[in-house]
C-alpha atoms as a PDB file:
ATOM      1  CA  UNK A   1     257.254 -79.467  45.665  1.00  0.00           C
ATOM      2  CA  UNK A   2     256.656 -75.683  45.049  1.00  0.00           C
ATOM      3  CA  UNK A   3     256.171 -76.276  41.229  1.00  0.00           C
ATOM      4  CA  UNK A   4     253.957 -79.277  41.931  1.00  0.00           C
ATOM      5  CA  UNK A   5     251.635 -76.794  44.528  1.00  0.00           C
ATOM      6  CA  UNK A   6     251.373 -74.137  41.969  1.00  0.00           C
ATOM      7  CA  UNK A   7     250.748 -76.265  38.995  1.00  0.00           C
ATOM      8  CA  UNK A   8     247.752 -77.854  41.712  1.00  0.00           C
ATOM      9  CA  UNK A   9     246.323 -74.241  42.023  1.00  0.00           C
ATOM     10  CA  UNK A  10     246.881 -73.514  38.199  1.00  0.00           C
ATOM     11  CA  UNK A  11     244.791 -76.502  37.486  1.00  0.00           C
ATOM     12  CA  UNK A  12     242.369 -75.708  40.305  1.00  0.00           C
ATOM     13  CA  UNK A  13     242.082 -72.325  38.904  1.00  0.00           C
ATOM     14  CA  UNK A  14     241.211 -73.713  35.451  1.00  0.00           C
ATOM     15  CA  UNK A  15     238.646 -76.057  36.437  1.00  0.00           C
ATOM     16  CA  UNK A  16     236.958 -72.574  38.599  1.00  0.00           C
ATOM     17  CA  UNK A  17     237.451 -70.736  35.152  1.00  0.00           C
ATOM     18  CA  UNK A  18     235.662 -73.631  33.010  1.00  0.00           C
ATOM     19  CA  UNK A  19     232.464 -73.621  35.262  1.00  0.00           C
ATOM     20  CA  UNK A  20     231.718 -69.988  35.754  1.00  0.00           C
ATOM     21  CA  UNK A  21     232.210 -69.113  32.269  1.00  0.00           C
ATOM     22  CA  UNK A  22     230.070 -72.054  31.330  1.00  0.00           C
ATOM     23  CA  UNK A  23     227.301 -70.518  33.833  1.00  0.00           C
ATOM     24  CA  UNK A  24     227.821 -66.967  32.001  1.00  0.00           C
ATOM     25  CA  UNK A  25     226.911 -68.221  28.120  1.00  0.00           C
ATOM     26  CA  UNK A  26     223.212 -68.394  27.256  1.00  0.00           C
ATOM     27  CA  UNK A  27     222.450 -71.730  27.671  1.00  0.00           C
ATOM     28  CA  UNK A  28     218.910 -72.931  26.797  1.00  0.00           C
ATOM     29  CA  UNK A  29     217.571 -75.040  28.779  1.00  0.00           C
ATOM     30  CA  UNK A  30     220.325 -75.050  30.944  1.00  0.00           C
ATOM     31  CA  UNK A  31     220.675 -73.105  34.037  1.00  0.00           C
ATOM     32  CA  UNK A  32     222.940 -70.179  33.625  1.00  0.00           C
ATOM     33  CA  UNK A  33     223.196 -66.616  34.504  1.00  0.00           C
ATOM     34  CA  UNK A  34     220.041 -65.071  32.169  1.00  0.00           C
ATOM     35  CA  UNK A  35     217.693 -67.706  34.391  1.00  0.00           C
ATOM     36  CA  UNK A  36     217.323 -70.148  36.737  1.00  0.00           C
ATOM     37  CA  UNK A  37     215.833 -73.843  36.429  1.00  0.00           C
ATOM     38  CA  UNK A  38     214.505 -76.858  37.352  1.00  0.00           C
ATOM     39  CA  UNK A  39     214.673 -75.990  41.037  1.00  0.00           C
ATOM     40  CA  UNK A  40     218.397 -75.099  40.910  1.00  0.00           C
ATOM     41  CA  UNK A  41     219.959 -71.651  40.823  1.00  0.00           C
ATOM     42  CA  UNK A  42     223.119 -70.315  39.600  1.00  0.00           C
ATOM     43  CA  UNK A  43     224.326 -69.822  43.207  1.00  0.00           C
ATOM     44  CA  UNK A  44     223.632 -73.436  43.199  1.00  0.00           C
ATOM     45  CA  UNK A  45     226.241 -73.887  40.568  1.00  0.00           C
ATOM     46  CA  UNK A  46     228.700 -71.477  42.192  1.00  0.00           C
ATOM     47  CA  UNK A  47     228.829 -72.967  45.194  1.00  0.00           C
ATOM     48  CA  UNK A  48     229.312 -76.373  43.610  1.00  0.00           C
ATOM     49  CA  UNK A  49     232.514 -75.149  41.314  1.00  0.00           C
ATOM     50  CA  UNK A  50     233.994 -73.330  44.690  1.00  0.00           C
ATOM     51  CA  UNK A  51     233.712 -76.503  47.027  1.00  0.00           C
ATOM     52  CA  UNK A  52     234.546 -79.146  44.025  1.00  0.00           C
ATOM     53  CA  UNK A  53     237.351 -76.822  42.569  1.00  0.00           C
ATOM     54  CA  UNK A  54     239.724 -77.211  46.096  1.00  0.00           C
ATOM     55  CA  UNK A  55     239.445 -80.800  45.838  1.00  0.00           C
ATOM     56  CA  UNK A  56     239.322 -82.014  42.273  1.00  0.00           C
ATOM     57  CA  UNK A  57     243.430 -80.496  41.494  1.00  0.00           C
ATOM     58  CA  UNK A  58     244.817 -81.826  44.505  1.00  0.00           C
ATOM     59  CA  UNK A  59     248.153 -83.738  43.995  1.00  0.00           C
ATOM     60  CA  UNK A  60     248.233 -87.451  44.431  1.00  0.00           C
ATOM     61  CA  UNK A  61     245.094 -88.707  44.416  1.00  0.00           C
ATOM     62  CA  UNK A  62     243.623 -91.630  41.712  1.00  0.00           C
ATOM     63  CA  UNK A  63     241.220 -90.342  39.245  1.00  0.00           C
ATOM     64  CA  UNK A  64     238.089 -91.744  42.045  1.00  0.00           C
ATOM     65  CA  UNK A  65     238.905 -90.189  44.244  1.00  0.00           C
ATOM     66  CA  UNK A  66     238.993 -86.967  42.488  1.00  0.00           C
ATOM     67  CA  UNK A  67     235.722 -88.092  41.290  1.00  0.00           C
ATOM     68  CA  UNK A  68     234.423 -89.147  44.969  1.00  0.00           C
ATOM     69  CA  UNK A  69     236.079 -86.352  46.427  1.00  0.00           C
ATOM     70  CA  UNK A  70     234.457 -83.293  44.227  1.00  0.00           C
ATOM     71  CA  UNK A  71     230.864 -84.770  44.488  1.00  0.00           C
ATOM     72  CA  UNK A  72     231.042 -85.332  48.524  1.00  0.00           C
ATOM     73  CA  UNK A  73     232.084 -81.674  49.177  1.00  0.00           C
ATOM     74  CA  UNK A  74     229.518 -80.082  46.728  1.00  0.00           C
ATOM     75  CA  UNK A  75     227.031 -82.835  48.214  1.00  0.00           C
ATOM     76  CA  UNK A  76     228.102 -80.285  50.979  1.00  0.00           C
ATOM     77  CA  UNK A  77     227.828 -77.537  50.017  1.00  0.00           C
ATOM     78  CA  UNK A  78     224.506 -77.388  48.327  1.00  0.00           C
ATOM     79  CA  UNK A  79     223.147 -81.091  49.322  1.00  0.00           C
ATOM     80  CA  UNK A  80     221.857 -82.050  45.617  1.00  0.00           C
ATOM     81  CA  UNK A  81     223.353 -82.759  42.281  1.00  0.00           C
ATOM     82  CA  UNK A  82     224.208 -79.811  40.517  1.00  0.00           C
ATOM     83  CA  UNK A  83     227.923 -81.208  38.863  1.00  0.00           C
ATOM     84  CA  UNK A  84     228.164 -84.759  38.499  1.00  0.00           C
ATOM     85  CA  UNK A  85     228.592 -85.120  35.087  1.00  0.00           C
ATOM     86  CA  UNK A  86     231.213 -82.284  34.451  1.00  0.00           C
ATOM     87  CA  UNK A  87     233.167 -83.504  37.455  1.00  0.00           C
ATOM     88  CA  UNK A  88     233.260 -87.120  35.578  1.00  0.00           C
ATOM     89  CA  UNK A  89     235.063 -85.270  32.643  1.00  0.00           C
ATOM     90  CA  UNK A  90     237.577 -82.896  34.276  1.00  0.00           C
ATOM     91  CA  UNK A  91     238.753 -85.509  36.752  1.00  0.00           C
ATOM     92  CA  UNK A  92     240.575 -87.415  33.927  1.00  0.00           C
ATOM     93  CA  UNK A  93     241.734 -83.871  32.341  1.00  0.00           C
ATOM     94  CA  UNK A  94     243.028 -82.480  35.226  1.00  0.00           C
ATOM     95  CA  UNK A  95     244.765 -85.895  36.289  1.00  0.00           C
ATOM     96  CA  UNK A  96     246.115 -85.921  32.474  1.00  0.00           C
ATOM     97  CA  UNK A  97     247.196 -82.563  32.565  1.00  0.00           C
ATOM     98  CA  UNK A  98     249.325 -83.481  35.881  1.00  0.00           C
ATOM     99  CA  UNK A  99     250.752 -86.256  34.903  1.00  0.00           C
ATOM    100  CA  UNK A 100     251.896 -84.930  31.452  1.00  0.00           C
ATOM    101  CA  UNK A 101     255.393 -85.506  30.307  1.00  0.00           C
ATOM    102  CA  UNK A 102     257.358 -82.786  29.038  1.00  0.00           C
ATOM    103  CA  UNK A 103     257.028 -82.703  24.783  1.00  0.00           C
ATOM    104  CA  UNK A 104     253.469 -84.843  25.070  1.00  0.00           C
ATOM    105  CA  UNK A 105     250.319 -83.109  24.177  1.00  0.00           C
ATOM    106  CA  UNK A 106     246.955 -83.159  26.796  1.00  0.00           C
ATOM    107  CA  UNK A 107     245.025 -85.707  24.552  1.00  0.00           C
ATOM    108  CA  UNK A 108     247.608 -88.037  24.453  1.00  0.00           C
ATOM    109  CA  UNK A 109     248.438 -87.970  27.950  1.00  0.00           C
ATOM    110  CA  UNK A 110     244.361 -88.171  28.268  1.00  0.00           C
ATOM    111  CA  UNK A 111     244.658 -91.320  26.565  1.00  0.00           C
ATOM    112  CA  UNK A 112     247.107 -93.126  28.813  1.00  0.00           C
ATOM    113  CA  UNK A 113     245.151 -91.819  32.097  1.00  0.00           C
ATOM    114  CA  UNK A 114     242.007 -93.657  30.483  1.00  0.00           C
ATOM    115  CA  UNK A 115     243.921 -96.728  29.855  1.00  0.00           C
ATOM    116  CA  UNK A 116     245.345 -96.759  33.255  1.00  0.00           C
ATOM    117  CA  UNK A 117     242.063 -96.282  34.916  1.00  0.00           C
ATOM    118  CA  UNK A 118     241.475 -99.294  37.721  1.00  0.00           C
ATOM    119  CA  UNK A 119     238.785-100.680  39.267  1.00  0.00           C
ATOM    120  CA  UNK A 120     239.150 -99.067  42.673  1.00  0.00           C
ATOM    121  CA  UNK A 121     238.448 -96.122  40.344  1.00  0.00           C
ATOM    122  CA  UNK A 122     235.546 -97.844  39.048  1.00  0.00           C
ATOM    123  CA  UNK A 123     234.491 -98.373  42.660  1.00  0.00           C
ATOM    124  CA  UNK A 124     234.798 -94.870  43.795  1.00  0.00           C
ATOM    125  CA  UNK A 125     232.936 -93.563  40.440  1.00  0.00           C
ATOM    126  CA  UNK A 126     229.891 -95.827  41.597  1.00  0.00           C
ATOM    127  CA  UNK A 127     230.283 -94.605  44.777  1.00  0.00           C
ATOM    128  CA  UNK A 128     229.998 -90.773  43.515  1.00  0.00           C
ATOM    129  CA  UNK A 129     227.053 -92.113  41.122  1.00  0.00           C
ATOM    130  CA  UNK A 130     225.061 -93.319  44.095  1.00  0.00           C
ATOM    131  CA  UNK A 131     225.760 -90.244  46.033  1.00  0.00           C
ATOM    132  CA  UNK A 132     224.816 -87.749  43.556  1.00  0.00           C
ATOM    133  CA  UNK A 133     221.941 -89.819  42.698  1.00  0.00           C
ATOM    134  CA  UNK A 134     221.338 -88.229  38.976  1.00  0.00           C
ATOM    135  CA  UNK A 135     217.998 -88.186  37.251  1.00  0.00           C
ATOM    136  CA  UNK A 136     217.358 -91.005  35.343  1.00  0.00           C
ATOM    137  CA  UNK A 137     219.687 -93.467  37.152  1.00  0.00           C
ATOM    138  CA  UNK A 138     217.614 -96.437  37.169  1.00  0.00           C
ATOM    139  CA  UNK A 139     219.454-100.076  37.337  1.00  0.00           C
ATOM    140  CA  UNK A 140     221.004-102.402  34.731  1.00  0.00           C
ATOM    141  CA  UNK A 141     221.539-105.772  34.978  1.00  0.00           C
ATOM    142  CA  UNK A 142     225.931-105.450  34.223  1.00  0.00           C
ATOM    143  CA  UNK A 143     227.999-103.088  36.156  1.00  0.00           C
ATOM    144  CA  UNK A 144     225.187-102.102  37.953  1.00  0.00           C
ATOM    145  CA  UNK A 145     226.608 -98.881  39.935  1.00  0.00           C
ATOM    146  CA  UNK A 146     224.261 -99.568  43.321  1.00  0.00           C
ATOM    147  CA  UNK A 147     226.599-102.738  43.702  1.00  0.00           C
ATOM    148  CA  UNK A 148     229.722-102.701  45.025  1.00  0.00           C
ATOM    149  CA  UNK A 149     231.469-104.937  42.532  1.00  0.00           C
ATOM    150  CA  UNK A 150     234.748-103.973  41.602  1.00  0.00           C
ATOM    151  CA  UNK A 151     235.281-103.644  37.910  1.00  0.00           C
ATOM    152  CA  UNK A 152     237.778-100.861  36.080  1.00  0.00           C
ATOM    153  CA  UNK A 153     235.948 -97.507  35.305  1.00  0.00           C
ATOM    154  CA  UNK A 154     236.653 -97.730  32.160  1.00  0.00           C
ATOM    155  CA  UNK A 155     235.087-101.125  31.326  1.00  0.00           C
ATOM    156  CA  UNK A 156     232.097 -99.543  33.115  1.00  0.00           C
ATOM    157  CA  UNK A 157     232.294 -96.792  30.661  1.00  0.00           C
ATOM    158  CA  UNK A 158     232.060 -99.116  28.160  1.00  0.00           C
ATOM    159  CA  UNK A 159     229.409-101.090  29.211  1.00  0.00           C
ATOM    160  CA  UNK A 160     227.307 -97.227  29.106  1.00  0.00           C
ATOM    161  CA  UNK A 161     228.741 -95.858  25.937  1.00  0.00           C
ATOM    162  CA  UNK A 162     225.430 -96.642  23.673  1.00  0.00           C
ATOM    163  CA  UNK A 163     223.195 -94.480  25.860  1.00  0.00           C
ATOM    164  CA  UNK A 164     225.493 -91.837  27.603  1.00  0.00           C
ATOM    165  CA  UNK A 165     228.054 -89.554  25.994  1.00  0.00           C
ATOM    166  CA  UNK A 166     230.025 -88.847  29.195  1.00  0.00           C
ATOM    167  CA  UNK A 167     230.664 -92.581  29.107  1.00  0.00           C
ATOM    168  CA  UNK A 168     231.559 -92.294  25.445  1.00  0.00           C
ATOM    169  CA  UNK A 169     234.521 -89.456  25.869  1.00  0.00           C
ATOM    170  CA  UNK A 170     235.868 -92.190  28.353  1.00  0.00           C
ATOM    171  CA  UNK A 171     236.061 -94.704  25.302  1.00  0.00           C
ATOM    172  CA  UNK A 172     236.815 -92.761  22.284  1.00  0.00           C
ATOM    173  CA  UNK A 173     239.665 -89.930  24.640  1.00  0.00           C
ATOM    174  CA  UNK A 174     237.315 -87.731  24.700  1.00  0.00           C
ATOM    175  CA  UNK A 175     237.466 -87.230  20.576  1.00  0.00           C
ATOM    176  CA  UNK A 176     233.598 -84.923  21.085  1.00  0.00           C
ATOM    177  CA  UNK A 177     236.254 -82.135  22.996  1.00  0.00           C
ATOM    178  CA  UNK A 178     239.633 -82.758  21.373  1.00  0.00           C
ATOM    179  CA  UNK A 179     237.846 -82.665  17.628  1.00  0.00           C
ATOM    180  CA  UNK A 180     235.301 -80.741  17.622  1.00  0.00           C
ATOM    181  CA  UNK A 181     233.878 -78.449  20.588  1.00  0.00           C
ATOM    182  CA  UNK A 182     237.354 -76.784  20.920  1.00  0.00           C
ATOM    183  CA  UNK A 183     237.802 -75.719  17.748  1.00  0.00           C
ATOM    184  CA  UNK A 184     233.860 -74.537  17.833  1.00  0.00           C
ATOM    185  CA  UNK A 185     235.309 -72.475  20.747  1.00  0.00           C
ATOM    186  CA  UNK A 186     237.734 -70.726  18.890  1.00  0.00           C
ATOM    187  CA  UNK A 187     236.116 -70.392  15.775  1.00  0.00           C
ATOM    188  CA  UNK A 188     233.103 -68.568  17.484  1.00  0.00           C
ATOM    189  CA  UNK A 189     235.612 -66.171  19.883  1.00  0.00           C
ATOM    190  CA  UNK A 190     237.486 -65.273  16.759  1.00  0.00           C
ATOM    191  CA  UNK A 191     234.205 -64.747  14.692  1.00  0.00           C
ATOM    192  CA  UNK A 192     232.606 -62.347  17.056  1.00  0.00           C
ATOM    193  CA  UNK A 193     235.670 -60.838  18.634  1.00  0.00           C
ATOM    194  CA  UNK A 194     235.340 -56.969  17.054  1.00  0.00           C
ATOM    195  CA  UNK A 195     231.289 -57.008  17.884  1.00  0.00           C
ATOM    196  CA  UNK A 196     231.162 -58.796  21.292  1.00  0.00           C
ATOM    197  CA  UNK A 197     234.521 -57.904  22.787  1.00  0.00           C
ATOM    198  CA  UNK A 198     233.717 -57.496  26.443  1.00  0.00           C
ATOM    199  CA  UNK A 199     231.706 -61.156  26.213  1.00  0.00           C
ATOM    200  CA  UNK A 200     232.973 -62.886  23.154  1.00  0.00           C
ATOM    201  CA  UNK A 201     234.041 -66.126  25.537  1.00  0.00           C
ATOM    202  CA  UNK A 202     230.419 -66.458  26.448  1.00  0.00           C
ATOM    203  CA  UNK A 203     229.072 -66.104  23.085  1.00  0.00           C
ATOM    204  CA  UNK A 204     231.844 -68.726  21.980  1.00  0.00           C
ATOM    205  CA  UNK A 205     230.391 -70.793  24.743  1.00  0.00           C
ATOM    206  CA  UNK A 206     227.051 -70.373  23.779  1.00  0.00           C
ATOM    207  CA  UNK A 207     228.102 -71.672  20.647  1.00  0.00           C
ATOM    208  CA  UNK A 208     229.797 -74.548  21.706  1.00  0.00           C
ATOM    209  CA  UNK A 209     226.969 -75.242  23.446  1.00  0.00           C
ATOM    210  CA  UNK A 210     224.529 -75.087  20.403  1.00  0.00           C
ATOM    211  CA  UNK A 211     227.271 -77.102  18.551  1.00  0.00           C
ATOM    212  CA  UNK A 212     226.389 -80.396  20.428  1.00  0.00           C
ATOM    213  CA  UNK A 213     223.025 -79.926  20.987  1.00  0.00           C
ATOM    214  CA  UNK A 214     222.635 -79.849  17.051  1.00  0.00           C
ATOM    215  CA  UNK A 215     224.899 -82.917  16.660  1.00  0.00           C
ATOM    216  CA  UNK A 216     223.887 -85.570  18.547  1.00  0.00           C
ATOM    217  CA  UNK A 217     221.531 -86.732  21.230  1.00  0.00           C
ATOM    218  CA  UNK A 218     221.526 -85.373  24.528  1.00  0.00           C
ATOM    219  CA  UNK A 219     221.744 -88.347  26.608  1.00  0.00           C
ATOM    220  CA  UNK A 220     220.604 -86.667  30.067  1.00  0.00           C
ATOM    221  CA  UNK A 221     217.551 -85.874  27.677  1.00  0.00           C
ATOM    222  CA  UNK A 222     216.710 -89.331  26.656  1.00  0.00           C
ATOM    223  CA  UNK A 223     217.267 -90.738  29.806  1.00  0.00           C
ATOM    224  CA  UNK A 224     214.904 -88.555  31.012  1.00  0.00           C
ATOM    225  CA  UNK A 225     212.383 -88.163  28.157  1.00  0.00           C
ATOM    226  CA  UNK A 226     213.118 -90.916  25.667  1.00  0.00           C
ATOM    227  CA  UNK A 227     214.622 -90.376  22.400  1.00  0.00           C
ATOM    228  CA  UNK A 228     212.078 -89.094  20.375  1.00  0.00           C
ATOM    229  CA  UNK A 229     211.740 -86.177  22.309  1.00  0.00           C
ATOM    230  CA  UNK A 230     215.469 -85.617  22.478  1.00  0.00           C
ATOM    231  CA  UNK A 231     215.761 -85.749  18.462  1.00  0.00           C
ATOM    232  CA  UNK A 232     213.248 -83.465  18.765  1.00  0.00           C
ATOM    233  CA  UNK A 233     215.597 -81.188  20.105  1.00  0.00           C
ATOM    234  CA  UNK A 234     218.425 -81.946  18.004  1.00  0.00           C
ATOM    235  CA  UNK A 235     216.168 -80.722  15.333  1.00  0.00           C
ATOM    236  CA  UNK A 236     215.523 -77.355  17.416  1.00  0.00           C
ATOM    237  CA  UNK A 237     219.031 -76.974  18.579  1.00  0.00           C
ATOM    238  CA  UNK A 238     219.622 -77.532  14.418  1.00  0.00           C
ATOM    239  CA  UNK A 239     217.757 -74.815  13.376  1.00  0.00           C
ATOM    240  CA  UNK A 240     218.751 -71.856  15.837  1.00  0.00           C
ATOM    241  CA  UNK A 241     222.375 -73.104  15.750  1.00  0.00           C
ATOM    242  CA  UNK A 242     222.072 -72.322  11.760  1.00  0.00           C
ATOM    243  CA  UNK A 243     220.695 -68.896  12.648  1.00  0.00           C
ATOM    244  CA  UNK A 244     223.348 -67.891  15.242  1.00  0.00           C
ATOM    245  CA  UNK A 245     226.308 -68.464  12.863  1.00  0.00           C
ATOM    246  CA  UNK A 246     224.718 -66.189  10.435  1.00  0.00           C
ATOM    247  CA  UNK A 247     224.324 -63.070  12.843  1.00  0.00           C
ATOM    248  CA  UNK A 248     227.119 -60.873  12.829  1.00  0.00           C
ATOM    249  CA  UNK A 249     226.843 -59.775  16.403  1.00  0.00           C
ATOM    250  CA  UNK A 250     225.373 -62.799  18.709  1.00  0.00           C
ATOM    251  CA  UNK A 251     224.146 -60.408  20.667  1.00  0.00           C
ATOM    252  CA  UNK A 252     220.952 -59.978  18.696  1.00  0.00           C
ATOM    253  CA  UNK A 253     220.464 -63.913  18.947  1.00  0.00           C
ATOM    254  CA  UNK A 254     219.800 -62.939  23.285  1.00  0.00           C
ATOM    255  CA  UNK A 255     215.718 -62.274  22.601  1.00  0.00           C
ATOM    256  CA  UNK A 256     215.218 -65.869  20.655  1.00  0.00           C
ATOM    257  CA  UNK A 257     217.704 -67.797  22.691  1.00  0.00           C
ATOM    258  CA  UNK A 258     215.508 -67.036  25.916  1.00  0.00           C
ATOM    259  CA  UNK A 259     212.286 -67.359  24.458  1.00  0.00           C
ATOM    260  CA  UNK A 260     213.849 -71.258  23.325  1.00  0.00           C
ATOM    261  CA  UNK A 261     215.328 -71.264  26.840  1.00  0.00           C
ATOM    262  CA  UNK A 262     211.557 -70.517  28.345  1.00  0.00           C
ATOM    263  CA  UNK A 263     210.071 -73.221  26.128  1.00  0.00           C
ATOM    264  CA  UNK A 264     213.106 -75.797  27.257  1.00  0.00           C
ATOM    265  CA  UNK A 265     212.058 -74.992  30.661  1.00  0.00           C
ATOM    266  CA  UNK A 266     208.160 -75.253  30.850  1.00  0.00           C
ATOM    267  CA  UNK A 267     208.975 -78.618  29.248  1.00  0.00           C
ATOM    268  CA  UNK A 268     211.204 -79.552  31.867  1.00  0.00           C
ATOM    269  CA  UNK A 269     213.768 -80.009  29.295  1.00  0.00           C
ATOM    270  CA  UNK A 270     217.675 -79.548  30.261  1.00  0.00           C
ATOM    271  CA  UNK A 271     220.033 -81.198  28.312  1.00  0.00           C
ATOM    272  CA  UNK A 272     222.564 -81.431  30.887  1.00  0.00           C
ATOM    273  CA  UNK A 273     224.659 -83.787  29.053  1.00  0.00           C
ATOM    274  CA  UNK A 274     226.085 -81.037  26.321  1.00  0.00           C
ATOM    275  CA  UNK A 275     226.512 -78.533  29.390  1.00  0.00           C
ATOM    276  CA  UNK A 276     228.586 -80.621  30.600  1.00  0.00           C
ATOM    277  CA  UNK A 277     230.835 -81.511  27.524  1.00  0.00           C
ATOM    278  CA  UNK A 278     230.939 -77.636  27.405  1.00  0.00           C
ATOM    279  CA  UNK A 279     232.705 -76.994  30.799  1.00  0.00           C
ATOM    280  CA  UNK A 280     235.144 -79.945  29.935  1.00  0.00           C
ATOM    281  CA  UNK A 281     235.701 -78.225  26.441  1.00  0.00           C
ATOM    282  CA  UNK A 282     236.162 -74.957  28.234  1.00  0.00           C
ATOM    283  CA  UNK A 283     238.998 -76.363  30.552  1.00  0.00           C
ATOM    284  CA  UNK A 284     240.602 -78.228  27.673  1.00  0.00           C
ATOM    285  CA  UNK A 285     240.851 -74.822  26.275  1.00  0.00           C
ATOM    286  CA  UNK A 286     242.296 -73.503  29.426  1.00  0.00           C
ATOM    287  CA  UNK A 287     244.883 -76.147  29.530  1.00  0.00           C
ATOM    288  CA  UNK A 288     245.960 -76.192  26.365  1.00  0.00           C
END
């Protein structure tokens, strides 16, 4: 029981970790600790990860209800949605990480919590959904999250993998973390490590960050905006991602990463989406 409590707070701790230093990198467009946006503040955020973080680790609880859970007490706590989409990622990663047997490794333990997902879950998810009420949730006529039919969360997933990538780590384990934006992370940290020692985890986020805006669509962007804007942005993203790897000291990238991150804004532009895969890459870091 006292292993089981601390390996609760070690995974409550990680989750904390993930979202503040996720909130420290220089995300454009994004709300983070350079600037405010889009009539949320990064106390906003910080209150979110404190009231989410003592419920999302808790021992013995289905994957929905951590899900259901974390959104009700930052619904809370700051009464809008600030976290929805990271909490949808880290409540499979933390429930993978505590059900993990002995000589298995996190992705394929994340694989068997996905495949044991059930439709209570599903239920609970669409009750979260609802609740946090994101931008851009409009109605579809299958799995419909407004009704309360039960089907698995993971067939629900499915049914939303061609136009949302949070629903597309649920069908393909979460390959976008596990393949790629981890070993951005570490790549990055070790790259700037002698220039940027105090803040080389931010920069590495940063660049995480970068690395899916440049590779695929940001699907809180085309919900929002359509996809012609958000290729737009790929192509952006594309361009200063290029010019960050080349600096030797990511530092000097801060002046051109905030005027970007003032342009995002005035065109009420946040690609929430690749935020969010970059908190659930940060804890996968922490975890592993």
């Amino acid at each position: 029981m006292a292993a089981n409590a601390l390996m609760v707070e070690k995974l409550a701790s990680a989750y904390h970790s993930a979202c503040m230093l996720e909130l420290q990198a220089l995300k454009p467009g994004n709300v983070h600790m350079f600037a405010d946006g889009h009539g949320m503040t990064v106390q906003d955020f910080i209150k979110s990860a404190d009231a989410s973080a003592l419920v999302i680790a808790r021992a013995n609880l289905t994957v929905g209800e951590r899900i259901l859970q974390s959104v009700e007490a930052t619904h809370n706590a700051v009464g809008k949605n600030t976290n929805l989409g990271l909490i949808l990622l880290c409540a499979p990663l933390i429930h993978a990480a505590l059900s993990m047997g002995e000589h298995q490794s996190l992705q394929h333990s994340v694989a068997n919590t996905l495949n044991q997902l059930t439709a209570n879950d599903g239920l609970l998810a669409g009750q979260a959904i609802v609740l946090a009420n994101p931008a851009g949730l409009g109605r579809v006529a299958e799995y419909d999250v407004h009704e309360q039919t039960k089907i698995n969360l993971l067939t629900m997933m499915q049914s939303a993998e061609d136009k949302d990538f949070i629903a597309w780590q649920y069908t393909h384990a979460f390959s976008d973390i596990f393949e790629f934006a981890v070993s951005r992370y570490i790549a990055a940290e070790k790259k700037w490590q002698d220039r940027a020692k105090t803040h080389s985890d931010a920069w590495a986020t940063t660049a995480v960050y970068l690395g899916l805006l440049a590779r695929q669509l940001d699907s809180h962007v085309v919900r929002k905006h359509g996809e012609f804007l958000a290729k737009e942005l790929m192509y952006e993203a594309q361009v200063i991602e290029a010019d960050y790897w080349a600096t030797d000291n990511p530092k000097l990238m801060q002046k051109p990463l905030l005027a970007w991150d003032a342009s995002l804004k005035e065109r009420n532009i946040n690609p929430g989406t690749s935020a969010d895969l970059t908190v659930a890459c940060l804890l996968v870091n922490y975890l592993q």
